[in-house]
Protein backbone atom coordinates (compact mmCIF):
# COMPACT_ATOMS: atom_id res chain seq x y z
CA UNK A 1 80.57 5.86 -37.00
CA UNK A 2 78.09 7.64 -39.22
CA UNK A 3 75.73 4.66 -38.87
CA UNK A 4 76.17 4.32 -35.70
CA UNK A 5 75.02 8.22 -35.03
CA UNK A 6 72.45 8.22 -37.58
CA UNK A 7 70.72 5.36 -35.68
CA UNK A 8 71.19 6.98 -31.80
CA UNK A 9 69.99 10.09 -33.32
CA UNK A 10 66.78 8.02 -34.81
CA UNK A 11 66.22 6.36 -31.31
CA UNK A 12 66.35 9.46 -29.24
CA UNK A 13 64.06 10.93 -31.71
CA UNK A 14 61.49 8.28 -31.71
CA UNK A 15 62.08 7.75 -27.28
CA UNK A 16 61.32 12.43 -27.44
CA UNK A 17 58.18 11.59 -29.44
CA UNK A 18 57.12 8.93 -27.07
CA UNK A 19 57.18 11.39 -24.24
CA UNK A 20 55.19 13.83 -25.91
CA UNK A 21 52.69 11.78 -26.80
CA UNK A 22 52.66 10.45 -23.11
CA UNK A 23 52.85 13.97 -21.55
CA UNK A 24 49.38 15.01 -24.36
CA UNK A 25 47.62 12.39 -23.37
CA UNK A 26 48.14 12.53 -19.70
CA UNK A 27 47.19 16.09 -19.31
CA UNK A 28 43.94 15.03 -21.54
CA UNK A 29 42.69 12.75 -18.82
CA UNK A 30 43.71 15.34 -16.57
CA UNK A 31 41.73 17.93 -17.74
CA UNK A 32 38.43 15.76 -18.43
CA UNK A 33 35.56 18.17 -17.44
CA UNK A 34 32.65 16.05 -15.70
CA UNK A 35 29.34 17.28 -14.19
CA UNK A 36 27.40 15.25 -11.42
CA UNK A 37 24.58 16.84 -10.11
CA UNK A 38 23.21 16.39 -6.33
CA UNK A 39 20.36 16.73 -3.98
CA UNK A 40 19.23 15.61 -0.66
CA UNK A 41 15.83 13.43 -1.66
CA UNK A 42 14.87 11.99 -4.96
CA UNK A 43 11.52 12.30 -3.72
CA UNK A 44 9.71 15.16 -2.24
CA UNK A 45 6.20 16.03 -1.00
CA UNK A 46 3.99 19.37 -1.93
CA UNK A 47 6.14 22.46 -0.57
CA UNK A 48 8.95 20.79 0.33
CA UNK A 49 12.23 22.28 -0.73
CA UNK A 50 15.87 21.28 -1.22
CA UNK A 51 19.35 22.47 -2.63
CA UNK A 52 20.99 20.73 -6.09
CA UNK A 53 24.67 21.40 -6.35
CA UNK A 54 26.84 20.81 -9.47
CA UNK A 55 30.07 19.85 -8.64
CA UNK A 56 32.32 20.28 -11.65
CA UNK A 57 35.95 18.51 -11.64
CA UNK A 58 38.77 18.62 -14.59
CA UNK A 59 38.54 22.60 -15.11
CA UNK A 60 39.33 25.23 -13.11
CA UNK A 61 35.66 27.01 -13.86
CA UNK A 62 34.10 25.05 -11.71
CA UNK A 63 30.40 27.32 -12.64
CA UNK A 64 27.04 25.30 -14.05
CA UNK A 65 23.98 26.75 -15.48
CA UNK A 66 20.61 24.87 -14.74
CA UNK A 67 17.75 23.91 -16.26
CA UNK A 68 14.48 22.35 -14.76
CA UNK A 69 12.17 19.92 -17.29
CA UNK A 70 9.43 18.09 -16.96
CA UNK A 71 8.12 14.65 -17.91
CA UNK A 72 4.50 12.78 -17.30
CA UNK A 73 3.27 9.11 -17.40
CA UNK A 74 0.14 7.93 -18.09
CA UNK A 75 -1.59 5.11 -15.96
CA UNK A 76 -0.42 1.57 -17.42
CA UNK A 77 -4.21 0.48 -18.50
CA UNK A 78 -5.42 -3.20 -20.36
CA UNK A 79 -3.91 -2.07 -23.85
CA UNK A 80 -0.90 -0.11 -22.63
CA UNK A 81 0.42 -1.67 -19.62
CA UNK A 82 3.81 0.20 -20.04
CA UNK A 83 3.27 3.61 -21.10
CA UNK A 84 6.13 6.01 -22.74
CA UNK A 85 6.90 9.18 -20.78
CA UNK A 86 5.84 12.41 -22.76
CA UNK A 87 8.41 14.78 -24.48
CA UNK A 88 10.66 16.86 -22.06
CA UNK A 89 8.90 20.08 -21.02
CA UNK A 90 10.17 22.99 -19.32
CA UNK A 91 9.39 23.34 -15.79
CA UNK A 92 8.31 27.09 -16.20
CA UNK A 93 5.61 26.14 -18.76
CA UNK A 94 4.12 24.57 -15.82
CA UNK A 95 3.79 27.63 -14.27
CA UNK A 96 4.84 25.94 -10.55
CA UNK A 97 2.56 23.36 -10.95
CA UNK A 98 5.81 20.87 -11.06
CA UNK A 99 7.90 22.81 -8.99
CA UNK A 100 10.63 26.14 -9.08
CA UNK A 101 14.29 25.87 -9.63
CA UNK A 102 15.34 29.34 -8.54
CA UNK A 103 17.74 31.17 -5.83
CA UNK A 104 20.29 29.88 -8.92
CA UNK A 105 24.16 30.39 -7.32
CA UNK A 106 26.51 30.39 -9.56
CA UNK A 107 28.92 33.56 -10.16
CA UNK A 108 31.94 32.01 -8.33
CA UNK A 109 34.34 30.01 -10.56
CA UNK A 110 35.38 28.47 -7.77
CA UNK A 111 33.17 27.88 -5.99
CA UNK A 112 30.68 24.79 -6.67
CA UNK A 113 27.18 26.01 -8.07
CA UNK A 114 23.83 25.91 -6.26
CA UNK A 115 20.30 25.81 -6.86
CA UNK A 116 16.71 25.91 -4.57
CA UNK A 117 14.21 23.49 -6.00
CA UNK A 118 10.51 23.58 -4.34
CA UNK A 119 8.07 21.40 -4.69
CA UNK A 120 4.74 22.63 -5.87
CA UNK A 121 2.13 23.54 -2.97
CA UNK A 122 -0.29 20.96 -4.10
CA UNK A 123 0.33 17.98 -5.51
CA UNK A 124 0.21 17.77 -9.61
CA UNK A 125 -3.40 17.28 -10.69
CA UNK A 126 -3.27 13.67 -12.02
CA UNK A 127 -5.95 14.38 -14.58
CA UNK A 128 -3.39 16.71 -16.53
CA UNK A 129 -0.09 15.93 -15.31
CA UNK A 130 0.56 11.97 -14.04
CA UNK A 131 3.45 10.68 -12.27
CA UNK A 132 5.34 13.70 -13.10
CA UNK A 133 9.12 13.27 -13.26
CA UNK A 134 11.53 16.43 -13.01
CA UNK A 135 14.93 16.50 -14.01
CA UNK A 136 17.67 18.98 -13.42
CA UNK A 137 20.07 19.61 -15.93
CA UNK A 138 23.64 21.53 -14.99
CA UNK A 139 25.94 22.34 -17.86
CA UNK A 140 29.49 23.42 -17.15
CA UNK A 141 30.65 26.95 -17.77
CA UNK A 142 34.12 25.29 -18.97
CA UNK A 143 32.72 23.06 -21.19
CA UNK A 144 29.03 23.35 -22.58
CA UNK A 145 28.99 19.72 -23.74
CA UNK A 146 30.09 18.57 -20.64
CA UNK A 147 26.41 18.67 -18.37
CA UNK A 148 25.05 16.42 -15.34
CA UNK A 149 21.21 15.55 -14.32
CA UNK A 150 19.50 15.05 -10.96
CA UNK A 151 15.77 13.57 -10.79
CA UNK A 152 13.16 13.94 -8.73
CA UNK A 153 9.39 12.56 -8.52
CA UNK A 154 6.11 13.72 -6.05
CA UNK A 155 4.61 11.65 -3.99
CA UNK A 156 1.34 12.98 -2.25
CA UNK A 157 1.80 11.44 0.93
CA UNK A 158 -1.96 10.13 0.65
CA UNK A 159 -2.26 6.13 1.77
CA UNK A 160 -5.46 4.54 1.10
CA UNK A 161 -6.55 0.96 2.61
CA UNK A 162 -10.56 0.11 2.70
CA UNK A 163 -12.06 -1.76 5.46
CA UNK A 164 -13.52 -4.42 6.10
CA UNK A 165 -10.76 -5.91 3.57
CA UNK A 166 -13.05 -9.25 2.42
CA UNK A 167 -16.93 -9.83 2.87
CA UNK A 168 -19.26 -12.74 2.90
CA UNK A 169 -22.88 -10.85 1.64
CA UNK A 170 -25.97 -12.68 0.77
CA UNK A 171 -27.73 -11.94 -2.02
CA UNK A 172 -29.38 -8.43 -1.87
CA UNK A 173 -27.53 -7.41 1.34
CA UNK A 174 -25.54 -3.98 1.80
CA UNK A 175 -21.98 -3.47 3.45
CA UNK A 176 -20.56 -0.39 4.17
CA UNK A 177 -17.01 0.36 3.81
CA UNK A 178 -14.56 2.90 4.55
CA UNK A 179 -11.38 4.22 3.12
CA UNK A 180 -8.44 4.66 5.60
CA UNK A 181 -5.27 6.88 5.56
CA UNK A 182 -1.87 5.24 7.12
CA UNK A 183 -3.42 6.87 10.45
CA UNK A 184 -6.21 4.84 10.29
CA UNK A 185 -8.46 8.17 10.08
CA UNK A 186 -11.11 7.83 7.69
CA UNK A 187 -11.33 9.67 4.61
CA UNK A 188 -14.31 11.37 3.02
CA UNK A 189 -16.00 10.20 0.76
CA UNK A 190 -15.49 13.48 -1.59
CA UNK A 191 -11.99 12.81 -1.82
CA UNK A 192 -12.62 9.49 -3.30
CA UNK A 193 -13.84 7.58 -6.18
CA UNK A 194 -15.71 4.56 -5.65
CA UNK A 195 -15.93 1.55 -8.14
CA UNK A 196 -16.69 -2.27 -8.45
CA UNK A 197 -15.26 -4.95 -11.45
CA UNK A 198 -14.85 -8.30 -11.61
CA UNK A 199 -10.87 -7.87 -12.30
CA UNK A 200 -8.84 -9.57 -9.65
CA UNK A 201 -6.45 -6.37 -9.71
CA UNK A 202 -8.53 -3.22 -9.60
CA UNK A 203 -7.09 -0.09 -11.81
CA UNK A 204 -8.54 3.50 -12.33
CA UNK A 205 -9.86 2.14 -15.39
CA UNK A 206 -11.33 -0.79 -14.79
CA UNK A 207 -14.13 -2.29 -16.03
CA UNK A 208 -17.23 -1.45 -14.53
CA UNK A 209 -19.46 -5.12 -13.66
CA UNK A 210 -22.59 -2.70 -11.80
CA UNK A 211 -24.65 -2.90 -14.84
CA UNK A 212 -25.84 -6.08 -17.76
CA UNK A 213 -27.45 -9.67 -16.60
CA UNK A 214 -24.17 -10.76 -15.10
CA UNK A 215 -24.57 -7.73 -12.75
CA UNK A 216 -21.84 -7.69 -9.54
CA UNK A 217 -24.00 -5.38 -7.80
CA UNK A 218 -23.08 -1.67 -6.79
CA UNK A 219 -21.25 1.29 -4.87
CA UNK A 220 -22.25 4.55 -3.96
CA UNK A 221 -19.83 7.47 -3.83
CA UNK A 222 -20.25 7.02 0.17
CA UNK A 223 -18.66 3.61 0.40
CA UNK A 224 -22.43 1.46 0.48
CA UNK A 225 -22.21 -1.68 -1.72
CA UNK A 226 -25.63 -3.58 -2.75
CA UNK A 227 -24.98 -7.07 -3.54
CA UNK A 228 -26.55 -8.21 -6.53
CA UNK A 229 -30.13 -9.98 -6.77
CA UNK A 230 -27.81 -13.79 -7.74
CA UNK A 231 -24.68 -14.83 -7.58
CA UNK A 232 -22.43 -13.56 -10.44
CA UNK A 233 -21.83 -15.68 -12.40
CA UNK A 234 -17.45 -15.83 -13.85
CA UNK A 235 -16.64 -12.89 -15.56
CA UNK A 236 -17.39 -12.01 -19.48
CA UNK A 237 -15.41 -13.27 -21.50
CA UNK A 238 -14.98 -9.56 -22.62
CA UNK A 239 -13.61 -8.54 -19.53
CA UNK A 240 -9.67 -7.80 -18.77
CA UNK A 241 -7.95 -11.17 -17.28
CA UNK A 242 -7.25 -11.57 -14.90
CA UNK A 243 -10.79 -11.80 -13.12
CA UNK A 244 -12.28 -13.34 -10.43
CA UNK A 245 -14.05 -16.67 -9.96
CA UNK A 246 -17.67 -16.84 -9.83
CA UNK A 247 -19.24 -15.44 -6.80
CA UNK A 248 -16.37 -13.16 -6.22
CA UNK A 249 -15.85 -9.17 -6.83
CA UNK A 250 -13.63 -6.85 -6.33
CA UNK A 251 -14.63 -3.11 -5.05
CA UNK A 252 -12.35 -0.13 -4.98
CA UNK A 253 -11.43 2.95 -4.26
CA UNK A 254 -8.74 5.43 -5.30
CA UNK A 255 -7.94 9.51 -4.62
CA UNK A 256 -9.24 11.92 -6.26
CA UNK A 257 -5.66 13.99 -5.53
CA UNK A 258 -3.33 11.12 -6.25
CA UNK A 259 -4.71 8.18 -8.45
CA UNK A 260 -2.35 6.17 -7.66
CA UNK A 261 -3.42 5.50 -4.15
CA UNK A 262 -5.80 2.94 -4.83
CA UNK A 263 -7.31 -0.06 -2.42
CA UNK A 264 -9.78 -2.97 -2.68
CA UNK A 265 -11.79 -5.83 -0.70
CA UNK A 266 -12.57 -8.64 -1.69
CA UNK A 267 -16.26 -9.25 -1.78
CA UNK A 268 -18.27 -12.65 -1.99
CA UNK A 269 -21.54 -13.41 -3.15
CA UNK A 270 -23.60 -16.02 -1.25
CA UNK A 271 -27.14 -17.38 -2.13
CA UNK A 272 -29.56 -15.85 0.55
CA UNK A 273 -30.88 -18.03 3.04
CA UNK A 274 -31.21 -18.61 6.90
CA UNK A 275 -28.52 -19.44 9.34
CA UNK A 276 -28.16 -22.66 10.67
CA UNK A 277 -26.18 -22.17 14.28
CA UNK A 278 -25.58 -26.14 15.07
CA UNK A 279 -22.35 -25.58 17.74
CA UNK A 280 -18.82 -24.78 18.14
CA UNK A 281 -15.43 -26.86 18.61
CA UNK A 282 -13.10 -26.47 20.48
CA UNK A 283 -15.78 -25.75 23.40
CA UNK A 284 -12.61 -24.46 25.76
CA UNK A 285 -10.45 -21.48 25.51
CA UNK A 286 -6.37 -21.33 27.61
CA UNK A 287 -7.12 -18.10 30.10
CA UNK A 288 -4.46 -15.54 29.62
CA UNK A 289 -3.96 -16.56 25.51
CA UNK A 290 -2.92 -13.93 23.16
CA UNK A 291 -5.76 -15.63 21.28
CA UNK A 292 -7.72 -18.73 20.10
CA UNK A 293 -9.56 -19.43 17.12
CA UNK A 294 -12.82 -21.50 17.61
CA UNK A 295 -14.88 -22.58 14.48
CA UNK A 296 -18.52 -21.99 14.44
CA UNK A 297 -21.03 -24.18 12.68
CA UNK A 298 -23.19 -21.91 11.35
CA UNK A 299 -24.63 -22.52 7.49
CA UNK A 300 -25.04 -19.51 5.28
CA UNK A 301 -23.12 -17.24 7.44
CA UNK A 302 -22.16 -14.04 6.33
CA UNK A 303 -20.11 -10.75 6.89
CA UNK A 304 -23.70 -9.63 8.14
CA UNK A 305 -23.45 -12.53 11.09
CA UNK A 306 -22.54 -11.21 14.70
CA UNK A 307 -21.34 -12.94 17.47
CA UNK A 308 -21.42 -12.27 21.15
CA UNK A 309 -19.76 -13.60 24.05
CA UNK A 310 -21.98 -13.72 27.66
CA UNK A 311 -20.38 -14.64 30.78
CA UNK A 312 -22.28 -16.08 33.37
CA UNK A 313 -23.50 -12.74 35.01
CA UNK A 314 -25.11 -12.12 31.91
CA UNK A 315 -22.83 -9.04 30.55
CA UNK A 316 -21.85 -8.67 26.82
CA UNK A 317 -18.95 -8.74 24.74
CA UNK A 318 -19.39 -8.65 21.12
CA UNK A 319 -16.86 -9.92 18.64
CA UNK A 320 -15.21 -7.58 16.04
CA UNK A 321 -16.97 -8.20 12.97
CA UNK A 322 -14.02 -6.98 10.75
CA UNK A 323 -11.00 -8.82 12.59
CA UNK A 324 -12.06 -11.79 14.20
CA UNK A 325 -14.57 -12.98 12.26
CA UNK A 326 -13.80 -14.90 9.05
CA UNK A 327 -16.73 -16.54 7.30
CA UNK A 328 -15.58 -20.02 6.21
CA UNK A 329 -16.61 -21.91 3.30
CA UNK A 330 -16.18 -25.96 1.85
CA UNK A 331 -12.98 -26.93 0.15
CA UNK A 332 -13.19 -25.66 -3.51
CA UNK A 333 -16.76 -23.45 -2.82
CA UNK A 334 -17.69 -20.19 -2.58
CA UNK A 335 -21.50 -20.81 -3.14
CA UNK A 336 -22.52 -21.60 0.45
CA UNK A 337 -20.70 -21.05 4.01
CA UNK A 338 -20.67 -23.84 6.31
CA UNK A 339 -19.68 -21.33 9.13
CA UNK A 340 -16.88 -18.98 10.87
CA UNK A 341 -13.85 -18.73 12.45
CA UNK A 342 -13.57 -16.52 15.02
CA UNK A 343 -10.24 -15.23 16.52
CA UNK A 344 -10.77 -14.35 20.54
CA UNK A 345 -7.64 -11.91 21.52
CA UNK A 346 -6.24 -11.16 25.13
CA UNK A 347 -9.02 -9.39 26.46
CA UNK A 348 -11.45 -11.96 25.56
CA UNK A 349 -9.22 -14.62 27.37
CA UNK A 350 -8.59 -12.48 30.24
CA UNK A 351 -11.00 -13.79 32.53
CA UNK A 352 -11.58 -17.48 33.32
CA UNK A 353 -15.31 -19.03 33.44
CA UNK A 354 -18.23 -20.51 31.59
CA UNK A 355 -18.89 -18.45 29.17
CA UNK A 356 -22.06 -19.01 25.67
CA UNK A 357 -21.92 -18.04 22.26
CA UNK A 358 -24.26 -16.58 20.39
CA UNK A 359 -24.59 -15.38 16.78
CA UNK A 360 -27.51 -12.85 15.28
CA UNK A 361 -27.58 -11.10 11.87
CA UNK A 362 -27.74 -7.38 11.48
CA UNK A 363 -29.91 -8.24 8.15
CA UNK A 364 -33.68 -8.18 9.59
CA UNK A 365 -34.59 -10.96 6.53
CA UNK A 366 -32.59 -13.54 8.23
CA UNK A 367 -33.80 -15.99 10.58
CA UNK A 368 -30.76 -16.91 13.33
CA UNK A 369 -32.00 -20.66 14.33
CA UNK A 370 -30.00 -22.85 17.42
CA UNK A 371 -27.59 -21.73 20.24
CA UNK A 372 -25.97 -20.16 22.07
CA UNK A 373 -23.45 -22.99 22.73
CA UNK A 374 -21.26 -22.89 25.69
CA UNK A 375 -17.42 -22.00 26.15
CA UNK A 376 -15.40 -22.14 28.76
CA UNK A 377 -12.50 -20.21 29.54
CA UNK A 378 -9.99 -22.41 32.08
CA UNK A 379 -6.43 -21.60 33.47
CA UNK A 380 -3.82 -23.14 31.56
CA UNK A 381 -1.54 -23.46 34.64
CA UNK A 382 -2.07 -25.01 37.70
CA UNK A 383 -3.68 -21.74 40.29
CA UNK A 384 -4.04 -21.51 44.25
CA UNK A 385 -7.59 -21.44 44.57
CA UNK A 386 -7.60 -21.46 48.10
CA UNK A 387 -5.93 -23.17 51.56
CA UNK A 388 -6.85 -24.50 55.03
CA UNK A 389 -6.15 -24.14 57.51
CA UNK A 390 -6.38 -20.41 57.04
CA UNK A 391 -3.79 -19.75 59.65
CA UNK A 392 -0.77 -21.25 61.56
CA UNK A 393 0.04 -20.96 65.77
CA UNK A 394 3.83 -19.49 66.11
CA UNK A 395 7.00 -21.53 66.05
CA UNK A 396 4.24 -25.38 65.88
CA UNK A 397 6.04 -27.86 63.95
CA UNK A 398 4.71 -30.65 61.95
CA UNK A 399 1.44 -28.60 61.30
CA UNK A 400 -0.92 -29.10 58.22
């Protein structure tokens, strides 16, 4: 009987120490303080402001202190092209240039704590503080090892896109261009930096091509590009890859405020010379198209070539330069064009007739030789163009 004791007693012992363990470890998991740390955007432009909550679970302090900090990044360039973010700052060294964390809510114990962050009133000077990441730190009042971290970035709200977007120049030539927001409203010139390379992808940094004997030509702080005296030859072997082919550069522009924002065309060098106008195919246009694309033979045509559109009265229309005309060149050249494509849209379409082409150049060194060539417009679908007889007697049969 002893045994038999000794060993219940040794089971109910072990089965009690079970449960303990069971019942510890439970109210462990229980009682797990965690931290997660809200907002409403991740990313916020100049003056903007929003609230960060930290919502603590597992205690019954539910309190947080916060802290703002800081972090830039530098540009990728050629021989970093993944930079390190700096050491974590705090945002008050900053002295608002990153932002304020204040209006800091957090007396109640039960109550989940609150914070105001704004955004700085103009957007962090890039020069001193790039792509500037902030990140909010909330540390529970229950458990100061226990925190949670919201992050946030600026973004400057500045677009940039330069137009025309390619060129065809001759040798020697000039082309304007201008730098658009996402309105389409142009920007000033102060507020950008202008630059030409022969790097496929333009950076902040890139190399400059305006200067040596493999010159790309040039760009004033207005926008005004000078093609080069010849045709560029491929890229120095000493400049960053990728590059362009031969006869091809690439200008730019980027913000002043937000370097970032950058755009570029395309520009290509062509060999100066005289244009050749020698026709156009197809020679008829659908009336009421969205658009057609006719091809005009016209050697050594440029971004400098215009093209106009008389109708038989005589009046004008002249062709968008920047986005219908696309200078055309032979398979697997860039040296010489053999003409243009031009896109005619609704309008041009609108009205059926016979219509000519003719092409000019705004550069007062070229010589425009042949046309204009005629086009005509024709309905697509079949159209009453008229009857007979003109009218019909009351209740006649048979009549035609």
């Amino acid at each position: 009987m002893k045994g038999h004791k000794s060993a219940r007693n040794i089971l109910l012992a072990t089965a009690f120490a079970g449960l303990v363990v069971s019942g510890c470890g439970s109210k462990s998991a229980a009682n797990q303080v965690v931290v997660n740390v809200t907002g409403t955007v991740s990313v916020m432009v100049p003056t903007e402001t929003q609230t960060i909550t930290a919502t603590v679970t597992g205690a019954t302090d539910v309190s947080a202190t916060f802290d703002c900090s800081y972090t830039t990044t530098p540009n990728p360039t050629t021989t970093t092209p993944s930079p390190k973010p700096s050491a974590s700052v705090e945002c008050t060294a900053a002295n608002g240039a990153v932002g304020v964390l204040s209006n800091i809510q957090n007396s109640s114990t039960t109550v989940s704590s609150t914070a105001t962050f704004t955004a700085p009133a103009v957007f962090p000077d890039q020069t001193k503080l790039p792509n500037v990441t902030v990140t909010i730190t909330a540390t529970s009042n229950a458990d100061k090892k226990k925190t949670g971290k919201f992050s946030l970035t600026f973004d400057s709200g500045i677009r940039v896109h330069i137009v025309p977007a390619t060129a065809t120049l001759a040798t020697t030539s000039t082309q304007p261009f201008l730098a658009e927001d996402v309105n389409g409203t142009v920007i000033d010139p102060s507020q950008l930096t202008w630059g030409v390379t022969f790097e496929v992808t333009a950076k902040t940094n890139s190399a400059d091509c305006s200067t040596g004997t493999n010159t790309c030509g040039s760009i004033d702080k207005t926008g005004l590009y000078s093609a080069p005296a010849a045709v560029p030859a491929a890229a120095p072997s000493s400049t960053t890859t990728p590059v362009n082919a031969a006869g091809i550069v690439t200008v730019f522009a980027f913000s002043n405020v937000d370097n970032a924002r950058i755009a570029q065309a395309a520009v290509t060098i062509v060999q100066a010379g005289n244009i050749t106008f020698s026709g156009i195919s197809p020679s008829l246009a659908a009336q009421g198209a969205l658009q057609q694309d006719i091809f005009l033979a016209a050697t050594n045509g440029n971004s400098q070539m215009g093209v106009s559109l008389f109708d038989s009265s005589g009046n004008k229309t002249t062709i968008n330069p920047q986005t219908q005309i696309k200078v055309v060149f032979a398979a697997g050249s860039t040296s010489t064009s053999i003409g243009a494509r031009v896109r005619l849209n609704a309008d041009n379409l609108k009205t059926p007739g016979h219509y000519t082409v003719a092409v000019t150049s705004s550069n007062s060194s070229v010589t425009v030789t042949g046309g204009p060539f005629p086009l005509d417009i024709v309905p697509a679908h079949p159209t009453i163009v008229g009857s007979a007889p003109g009218n019909f007697q009351e209740a006649a049969l048979g009549q035609t």
